[in-house]
PDB file of N, CA and C in Angstrom:
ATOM      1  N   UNK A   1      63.281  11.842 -12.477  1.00  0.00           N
ATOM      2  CA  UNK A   1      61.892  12.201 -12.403  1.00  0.00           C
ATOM      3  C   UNK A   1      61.078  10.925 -12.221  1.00  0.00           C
ATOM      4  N   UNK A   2      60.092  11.121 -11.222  1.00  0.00           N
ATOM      5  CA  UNK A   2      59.368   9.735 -11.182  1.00  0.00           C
ATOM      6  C   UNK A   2      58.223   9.964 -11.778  1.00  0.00           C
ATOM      7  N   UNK A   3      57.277   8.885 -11.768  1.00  0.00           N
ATOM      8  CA  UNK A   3      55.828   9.296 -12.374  1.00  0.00           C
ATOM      9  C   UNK A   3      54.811   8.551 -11.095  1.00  0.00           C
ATOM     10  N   UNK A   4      53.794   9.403 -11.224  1.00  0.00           N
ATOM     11  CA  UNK A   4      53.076   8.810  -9.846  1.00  0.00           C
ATOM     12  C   UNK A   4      51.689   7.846 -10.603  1.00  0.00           C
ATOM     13  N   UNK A   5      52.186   6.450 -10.663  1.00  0.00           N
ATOM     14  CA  UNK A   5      51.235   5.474 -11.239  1.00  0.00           C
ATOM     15  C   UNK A   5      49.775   5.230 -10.405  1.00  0.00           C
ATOM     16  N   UNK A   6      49.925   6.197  -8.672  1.00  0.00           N
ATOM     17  CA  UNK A   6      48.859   5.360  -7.951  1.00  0.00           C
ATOM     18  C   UNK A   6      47.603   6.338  -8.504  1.00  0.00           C
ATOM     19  N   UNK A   7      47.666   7.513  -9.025  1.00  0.00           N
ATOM     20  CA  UNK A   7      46.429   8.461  -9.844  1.00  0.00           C
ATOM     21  C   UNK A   7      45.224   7.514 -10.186  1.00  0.00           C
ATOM     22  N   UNK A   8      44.939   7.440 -10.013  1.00  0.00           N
ATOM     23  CA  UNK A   8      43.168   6.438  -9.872  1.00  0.00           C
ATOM     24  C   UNK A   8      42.364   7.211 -11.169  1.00  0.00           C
ATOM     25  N   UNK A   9      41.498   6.738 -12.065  1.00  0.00           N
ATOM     26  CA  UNK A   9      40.724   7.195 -13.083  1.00  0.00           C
ATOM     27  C   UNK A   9      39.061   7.404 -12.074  1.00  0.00           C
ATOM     28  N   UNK A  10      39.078   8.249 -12.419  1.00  0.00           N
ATOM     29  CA  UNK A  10      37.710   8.657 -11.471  1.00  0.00           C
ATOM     30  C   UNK A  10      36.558   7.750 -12.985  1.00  0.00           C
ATOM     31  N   UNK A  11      35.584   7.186 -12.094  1.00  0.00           N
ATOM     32  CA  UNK A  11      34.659   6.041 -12.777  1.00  0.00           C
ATOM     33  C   UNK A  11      33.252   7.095 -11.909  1.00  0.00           C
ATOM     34  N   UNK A  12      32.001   7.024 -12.874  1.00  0.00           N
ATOM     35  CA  UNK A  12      30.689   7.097 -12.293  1.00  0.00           C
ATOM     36  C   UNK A  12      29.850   6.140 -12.781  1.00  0.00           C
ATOM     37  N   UNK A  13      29.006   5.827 -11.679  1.00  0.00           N
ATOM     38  CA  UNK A  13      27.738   5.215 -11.656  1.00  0.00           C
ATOM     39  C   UNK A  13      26.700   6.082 -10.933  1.00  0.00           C
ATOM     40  N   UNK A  14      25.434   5.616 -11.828  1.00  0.00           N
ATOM     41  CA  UNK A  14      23.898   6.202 -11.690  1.00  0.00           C
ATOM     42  C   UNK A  14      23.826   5.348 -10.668  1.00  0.00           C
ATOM     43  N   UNK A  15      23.045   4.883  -9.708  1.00  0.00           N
ATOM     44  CA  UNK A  15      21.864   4.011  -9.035  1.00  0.00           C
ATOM     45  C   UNK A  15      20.831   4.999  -8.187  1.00  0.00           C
ATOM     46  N   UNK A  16      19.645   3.960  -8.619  1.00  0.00           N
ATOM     47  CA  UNK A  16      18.309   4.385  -7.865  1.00  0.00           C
ATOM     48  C   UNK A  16      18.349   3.762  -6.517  1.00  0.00           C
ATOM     49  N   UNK A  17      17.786   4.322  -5.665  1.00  0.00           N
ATOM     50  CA  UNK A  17      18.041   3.561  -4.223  1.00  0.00           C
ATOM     51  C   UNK A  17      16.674   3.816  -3.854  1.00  0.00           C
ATOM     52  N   UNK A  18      16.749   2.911  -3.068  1.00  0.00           N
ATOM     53  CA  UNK A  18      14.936   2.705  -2.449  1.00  0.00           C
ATOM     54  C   UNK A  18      15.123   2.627  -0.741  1.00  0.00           C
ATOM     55  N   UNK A  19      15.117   4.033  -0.485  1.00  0.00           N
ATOM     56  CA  UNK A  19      15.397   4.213   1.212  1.00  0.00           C
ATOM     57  C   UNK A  19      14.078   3.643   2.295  1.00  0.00           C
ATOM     58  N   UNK A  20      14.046   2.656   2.843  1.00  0.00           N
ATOM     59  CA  UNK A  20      12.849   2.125   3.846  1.00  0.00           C
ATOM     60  C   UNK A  20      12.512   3.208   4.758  1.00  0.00           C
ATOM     61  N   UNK A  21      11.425   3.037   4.986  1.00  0.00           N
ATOM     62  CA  UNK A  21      11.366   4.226   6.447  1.00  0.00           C
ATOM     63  C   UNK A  21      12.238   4.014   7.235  1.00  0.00           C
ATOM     64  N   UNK A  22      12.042   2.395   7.445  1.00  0.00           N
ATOM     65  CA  UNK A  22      12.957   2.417   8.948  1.00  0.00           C
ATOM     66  C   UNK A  22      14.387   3.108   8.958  1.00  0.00           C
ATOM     67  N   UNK A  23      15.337   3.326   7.865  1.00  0.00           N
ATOM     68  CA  UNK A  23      16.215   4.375   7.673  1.00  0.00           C
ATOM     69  C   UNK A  23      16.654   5.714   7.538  1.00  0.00           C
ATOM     70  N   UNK A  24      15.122   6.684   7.775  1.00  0.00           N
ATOM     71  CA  UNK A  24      14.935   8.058   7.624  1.00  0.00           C
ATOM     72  C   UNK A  24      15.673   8.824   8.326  1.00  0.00           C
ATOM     73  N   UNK A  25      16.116   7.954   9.666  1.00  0.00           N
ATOM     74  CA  UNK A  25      17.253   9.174  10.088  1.00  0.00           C
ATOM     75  C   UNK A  25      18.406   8.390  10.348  1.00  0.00           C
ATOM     76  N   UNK A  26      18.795   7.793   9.476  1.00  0.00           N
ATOM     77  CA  UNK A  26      20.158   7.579   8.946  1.00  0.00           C
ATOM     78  C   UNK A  26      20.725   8.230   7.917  1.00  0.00           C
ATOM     79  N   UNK A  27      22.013   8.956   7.954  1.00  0.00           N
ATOM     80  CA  UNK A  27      22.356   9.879   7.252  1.00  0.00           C
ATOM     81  C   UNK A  27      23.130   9.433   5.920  1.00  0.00           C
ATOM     82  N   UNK A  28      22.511   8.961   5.315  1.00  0.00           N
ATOM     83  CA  UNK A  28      23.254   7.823   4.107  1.00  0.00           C
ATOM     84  C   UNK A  28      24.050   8.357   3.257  1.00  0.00           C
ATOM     85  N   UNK A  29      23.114   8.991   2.824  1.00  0.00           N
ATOM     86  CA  UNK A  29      23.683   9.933   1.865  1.00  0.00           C
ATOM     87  C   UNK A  29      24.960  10.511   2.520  1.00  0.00           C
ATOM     88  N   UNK A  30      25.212  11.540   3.513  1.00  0.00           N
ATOM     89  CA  UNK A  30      26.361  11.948   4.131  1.00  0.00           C
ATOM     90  C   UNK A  30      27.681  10.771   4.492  1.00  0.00           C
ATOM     91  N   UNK A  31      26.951   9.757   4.504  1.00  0.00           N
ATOM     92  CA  UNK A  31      28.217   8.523   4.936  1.00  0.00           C
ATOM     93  C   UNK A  31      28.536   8.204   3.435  1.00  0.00           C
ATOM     94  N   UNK A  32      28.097   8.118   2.643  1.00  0.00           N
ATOM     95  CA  UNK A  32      28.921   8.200   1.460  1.00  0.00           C
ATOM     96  C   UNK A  32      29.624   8.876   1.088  1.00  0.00           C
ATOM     97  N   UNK A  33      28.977  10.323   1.406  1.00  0.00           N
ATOM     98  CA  UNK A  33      30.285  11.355   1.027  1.00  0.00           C
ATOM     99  C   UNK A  33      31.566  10.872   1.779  1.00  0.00           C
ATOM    100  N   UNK A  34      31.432  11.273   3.543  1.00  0.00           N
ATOM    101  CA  UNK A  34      32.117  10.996   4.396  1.00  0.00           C
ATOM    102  C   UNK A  34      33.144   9.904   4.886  1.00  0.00           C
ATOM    103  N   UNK A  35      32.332   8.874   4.644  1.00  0.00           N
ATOM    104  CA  UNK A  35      33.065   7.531   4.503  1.00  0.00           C
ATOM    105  C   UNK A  35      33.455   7.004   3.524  1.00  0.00           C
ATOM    106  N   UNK A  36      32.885   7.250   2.762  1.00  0.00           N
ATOM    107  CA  UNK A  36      33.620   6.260   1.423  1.00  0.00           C
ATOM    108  C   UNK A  36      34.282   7.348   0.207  1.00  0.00           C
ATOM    109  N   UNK A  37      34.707   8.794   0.679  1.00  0.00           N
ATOM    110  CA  UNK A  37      35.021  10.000  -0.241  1.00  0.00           C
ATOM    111  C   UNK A  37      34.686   9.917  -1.614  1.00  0.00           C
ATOM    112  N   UNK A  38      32.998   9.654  -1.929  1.00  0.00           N
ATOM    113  CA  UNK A  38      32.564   9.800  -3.334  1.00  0.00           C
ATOM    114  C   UNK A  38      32.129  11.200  -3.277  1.00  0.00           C
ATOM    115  N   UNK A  39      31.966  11.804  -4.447  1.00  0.00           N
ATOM    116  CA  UNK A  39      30.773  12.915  -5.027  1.00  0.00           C
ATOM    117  C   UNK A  39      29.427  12.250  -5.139  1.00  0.00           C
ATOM    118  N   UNK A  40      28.520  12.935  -4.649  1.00  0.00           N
ATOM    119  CA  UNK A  40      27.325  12.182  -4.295  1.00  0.00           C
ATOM    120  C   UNK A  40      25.922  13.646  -5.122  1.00  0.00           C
ATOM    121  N   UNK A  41      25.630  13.208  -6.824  1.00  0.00           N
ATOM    122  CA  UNK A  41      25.158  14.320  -7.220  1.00  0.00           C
ATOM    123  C   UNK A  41      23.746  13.500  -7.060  1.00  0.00           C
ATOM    124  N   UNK A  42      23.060  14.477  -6.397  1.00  0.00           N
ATOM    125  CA  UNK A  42      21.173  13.725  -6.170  1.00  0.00           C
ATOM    126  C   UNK A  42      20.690  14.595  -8.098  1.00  0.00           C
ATOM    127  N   UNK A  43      20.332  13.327  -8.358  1.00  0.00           N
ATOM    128  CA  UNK A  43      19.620  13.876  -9.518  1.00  0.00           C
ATOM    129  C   UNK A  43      17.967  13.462  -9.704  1.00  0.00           C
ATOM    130  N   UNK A  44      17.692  12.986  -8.678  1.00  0.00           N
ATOM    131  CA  UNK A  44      15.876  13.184  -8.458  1.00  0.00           C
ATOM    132  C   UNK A  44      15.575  12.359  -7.769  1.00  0.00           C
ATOM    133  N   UNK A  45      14.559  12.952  -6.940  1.00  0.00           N
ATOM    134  CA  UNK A  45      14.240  11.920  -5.386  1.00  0.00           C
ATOM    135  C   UNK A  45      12.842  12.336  -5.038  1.00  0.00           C
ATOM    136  N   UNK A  46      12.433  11.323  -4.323  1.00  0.00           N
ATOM    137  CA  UNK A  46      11.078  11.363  -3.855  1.00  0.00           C
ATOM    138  C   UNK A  46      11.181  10.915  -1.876  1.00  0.00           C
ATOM    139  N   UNK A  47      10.796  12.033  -0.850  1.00  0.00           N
ATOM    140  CA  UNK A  47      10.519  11.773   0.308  1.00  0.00           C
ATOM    141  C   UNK A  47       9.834  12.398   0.597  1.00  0.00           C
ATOM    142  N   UNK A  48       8.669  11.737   1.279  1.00  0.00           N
ATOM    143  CA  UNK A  48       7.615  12.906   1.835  1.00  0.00           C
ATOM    144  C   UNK A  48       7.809  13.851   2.794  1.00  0.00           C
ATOM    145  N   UNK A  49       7.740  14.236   3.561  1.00  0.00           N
ATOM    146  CA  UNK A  49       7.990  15.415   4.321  1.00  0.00           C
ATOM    147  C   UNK A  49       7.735  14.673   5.777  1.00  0.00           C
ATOM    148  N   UNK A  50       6.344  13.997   5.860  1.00  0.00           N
ATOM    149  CA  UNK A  50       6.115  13.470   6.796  1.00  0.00           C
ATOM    150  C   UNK A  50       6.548  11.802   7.301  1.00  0.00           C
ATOM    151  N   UNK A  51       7.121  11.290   6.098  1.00  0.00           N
ATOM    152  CA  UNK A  51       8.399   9.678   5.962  1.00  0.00           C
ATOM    153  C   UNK A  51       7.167   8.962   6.379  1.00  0.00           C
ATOM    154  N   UNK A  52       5.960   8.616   5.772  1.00  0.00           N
ATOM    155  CA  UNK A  52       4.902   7.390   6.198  1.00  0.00           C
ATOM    156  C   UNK A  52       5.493   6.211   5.308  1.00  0.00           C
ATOM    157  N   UNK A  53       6.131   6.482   4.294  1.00  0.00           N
ATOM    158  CA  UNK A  53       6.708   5.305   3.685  1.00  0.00           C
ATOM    159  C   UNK A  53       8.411   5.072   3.076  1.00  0.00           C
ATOM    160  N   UNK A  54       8.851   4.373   2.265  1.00  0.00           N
ATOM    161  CA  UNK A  54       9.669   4.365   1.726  1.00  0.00           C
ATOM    162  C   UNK A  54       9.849   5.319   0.835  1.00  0.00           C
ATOM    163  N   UNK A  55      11.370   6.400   0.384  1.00  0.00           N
ATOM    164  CA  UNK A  55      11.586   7.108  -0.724  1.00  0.00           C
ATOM    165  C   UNK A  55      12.498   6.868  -1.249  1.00  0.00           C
ATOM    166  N   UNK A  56      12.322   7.309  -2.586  1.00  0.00           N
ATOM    167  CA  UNK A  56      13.801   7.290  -3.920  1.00  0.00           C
ATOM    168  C   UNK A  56      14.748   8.311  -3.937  1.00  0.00           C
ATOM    169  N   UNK A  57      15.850   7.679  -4.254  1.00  0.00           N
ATOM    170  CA  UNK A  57      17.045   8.653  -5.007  1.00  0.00           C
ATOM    171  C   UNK A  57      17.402   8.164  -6.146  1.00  0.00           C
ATOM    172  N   UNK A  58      17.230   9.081  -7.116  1.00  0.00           N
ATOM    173  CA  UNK A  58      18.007   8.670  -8.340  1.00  0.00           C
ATOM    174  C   UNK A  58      19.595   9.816  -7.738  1.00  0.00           C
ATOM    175  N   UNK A  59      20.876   8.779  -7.575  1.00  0.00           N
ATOM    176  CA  UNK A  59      21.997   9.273  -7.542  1.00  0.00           C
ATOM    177  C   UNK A  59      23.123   9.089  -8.418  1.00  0.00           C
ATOM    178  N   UNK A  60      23.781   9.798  -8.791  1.00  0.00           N
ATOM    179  CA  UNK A  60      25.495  10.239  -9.585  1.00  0.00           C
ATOM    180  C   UNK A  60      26.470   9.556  -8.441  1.00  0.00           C
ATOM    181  N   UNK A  61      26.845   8.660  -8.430  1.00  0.00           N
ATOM    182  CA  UNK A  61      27.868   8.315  -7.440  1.00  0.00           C
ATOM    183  C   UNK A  61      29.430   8.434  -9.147  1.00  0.00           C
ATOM    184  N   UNK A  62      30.229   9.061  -7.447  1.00  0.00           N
ATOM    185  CA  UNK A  62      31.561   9.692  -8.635  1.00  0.00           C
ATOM    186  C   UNK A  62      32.752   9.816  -7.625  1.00  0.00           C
ATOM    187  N   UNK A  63      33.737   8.592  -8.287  1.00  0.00           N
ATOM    188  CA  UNK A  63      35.254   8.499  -7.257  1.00  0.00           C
ATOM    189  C   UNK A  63      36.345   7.436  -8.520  1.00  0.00           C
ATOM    190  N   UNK A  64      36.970   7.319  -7.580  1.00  0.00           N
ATOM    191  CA  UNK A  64      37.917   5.496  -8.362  1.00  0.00           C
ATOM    192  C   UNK A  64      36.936   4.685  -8.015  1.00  0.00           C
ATOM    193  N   UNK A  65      37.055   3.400  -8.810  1.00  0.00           N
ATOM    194  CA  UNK A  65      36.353   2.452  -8.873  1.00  0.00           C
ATOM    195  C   UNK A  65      36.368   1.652  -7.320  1.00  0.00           C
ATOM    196  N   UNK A  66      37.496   1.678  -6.565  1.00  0.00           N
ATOM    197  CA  UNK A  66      37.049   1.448  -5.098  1.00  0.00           C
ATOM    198  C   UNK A  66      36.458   1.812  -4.560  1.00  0.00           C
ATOM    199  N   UNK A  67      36.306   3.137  -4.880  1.00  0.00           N
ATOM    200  CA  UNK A  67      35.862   4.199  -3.586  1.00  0.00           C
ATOM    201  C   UNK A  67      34.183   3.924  -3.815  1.00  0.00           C
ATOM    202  N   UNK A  68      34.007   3.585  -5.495  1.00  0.00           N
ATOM    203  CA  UNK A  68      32.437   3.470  -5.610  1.00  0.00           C
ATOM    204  C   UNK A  68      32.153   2.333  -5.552  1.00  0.00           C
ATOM    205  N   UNK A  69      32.529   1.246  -5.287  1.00  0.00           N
ATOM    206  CA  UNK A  69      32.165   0.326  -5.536  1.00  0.00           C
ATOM    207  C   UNK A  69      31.989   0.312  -3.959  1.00  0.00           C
ATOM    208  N   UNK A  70      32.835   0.346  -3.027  1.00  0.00           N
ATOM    209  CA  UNK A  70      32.823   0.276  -1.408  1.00  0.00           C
ATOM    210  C   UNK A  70      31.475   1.299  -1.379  1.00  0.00           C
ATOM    211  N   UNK A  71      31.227   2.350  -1.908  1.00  0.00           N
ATOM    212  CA  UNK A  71      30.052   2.931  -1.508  1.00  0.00           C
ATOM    213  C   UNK A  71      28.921   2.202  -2.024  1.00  0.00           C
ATOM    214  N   UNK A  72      28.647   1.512  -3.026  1.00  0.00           N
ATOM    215  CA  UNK A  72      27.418   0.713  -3.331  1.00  0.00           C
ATOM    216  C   UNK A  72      27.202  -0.472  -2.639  1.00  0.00           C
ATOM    217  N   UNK A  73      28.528  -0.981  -1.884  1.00  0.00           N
ATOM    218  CA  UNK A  73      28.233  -2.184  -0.597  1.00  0.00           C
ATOM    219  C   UNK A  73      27.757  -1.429   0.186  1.00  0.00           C
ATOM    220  N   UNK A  74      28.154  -0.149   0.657  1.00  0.00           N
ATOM    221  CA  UNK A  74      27.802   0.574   2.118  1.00  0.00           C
ATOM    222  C   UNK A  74      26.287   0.343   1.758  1.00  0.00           C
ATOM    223  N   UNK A  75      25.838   0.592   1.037  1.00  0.00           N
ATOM    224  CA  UNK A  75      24.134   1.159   0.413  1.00  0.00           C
ATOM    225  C   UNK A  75      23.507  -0.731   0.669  1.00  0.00           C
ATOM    226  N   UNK A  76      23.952  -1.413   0.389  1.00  0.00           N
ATOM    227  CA  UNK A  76      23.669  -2.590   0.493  1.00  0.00           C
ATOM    228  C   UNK A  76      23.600  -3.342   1.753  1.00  0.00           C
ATOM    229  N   UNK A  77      24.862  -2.908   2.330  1.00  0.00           N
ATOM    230  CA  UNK A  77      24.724  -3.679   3.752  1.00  0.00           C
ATOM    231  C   UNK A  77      24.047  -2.982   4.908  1.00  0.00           C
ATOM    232  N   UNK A  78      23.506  -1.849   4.556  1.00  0.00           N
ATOM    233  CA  UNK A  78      22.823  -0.586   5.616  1.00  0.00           C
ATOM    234  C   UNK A  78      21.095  -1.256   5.234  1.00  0.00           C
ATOM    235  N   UNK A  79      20.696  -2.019   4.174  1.00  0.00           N
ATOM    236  CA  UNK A  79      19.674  -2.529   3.500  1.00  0.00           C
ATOM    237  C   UNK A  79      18.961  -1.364   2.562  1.00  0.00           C
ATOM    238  N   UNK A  80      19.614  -0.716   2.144  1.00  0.00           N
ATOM    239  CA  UNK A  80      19.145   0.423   0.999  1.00  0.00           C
ATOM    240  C   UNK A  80      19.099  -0.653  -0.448  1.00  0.00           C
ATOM    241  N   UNK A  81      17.177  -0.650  -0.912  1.00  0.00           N
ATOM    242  CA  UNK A  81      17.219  -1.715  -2.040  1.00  0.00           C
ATOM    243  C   UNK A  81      18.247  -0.883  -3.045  1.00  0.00           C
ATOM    244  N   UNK A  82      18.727  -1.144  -4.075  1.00  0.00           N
ATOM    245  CA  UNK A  82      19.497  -0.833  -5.098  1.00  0.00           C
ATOM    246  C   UNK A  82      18.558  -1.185  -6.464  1.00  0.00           C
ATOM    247  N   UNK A  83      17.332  -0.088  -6.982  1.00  0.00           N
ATOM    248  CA  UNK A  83      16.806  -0.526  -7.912  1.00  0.00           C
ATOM    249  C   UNK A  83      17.051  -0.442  -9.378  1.00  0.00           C
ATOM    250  N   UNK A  84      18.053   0.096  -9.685  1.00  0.00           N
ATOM    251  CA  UNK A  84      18.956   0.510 -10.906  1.00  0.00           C
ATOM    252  C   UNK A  84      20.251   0.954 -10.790  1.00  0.00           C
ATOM    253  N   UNK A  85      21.001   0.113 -11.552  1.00  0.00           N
ATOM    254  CA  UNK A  85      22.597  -0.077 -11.096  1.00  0.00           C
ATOM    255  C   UNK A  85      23.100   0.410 -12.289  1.00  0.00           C
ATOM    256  N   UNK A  86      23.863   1.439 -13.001  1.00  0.00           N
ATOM    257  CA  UNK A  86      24.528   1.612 -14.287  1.00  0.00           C
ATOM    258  C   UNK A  86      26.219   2.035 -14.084  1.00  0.00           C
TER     259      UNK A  86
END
């Protein structure tokens, strides 16, 4: 009988993200799911309807510690500020 050691401990982090306009139709949120296979729970956000400025996500990011940690670079190198990291 073997044992399968590669089982990963699923880790979450909160962060607030501060989306620029100039990113409104970039699908960020979806490339996290997509690309980096986290759970992506929105737990309160602010965008206007009409995008005249910058909006918030307070997000649940939820995977192995690679998978989230590669998703909080994605958020970084796309220039999404990162205003609360837990």
């Amino acid at each position: 009988m073997t044992t399968d050691t590669s089982i990963a401990k699923h880790v979450m982090k909160t962060v607030r993200i501060q989306v620029p306009k100039s990113l409104h139709e970039v699908p960020i949120i979806s490339n996290l799911i997509t690309e980096h296979n986290v759970i992506v729970n929105i737990r309160g956000a602010i965008l206007d309807q009409k995008a005249t400025g910058g909006g918030w996500f307070d997000l649940l990011l939820t995977g192995d510690s690679v998978q989230v940690e590669g998703a909080v670079s994605y958020l970084k190198k796309v220039g999404v500020e990162i205003w609360n990291e837990e």
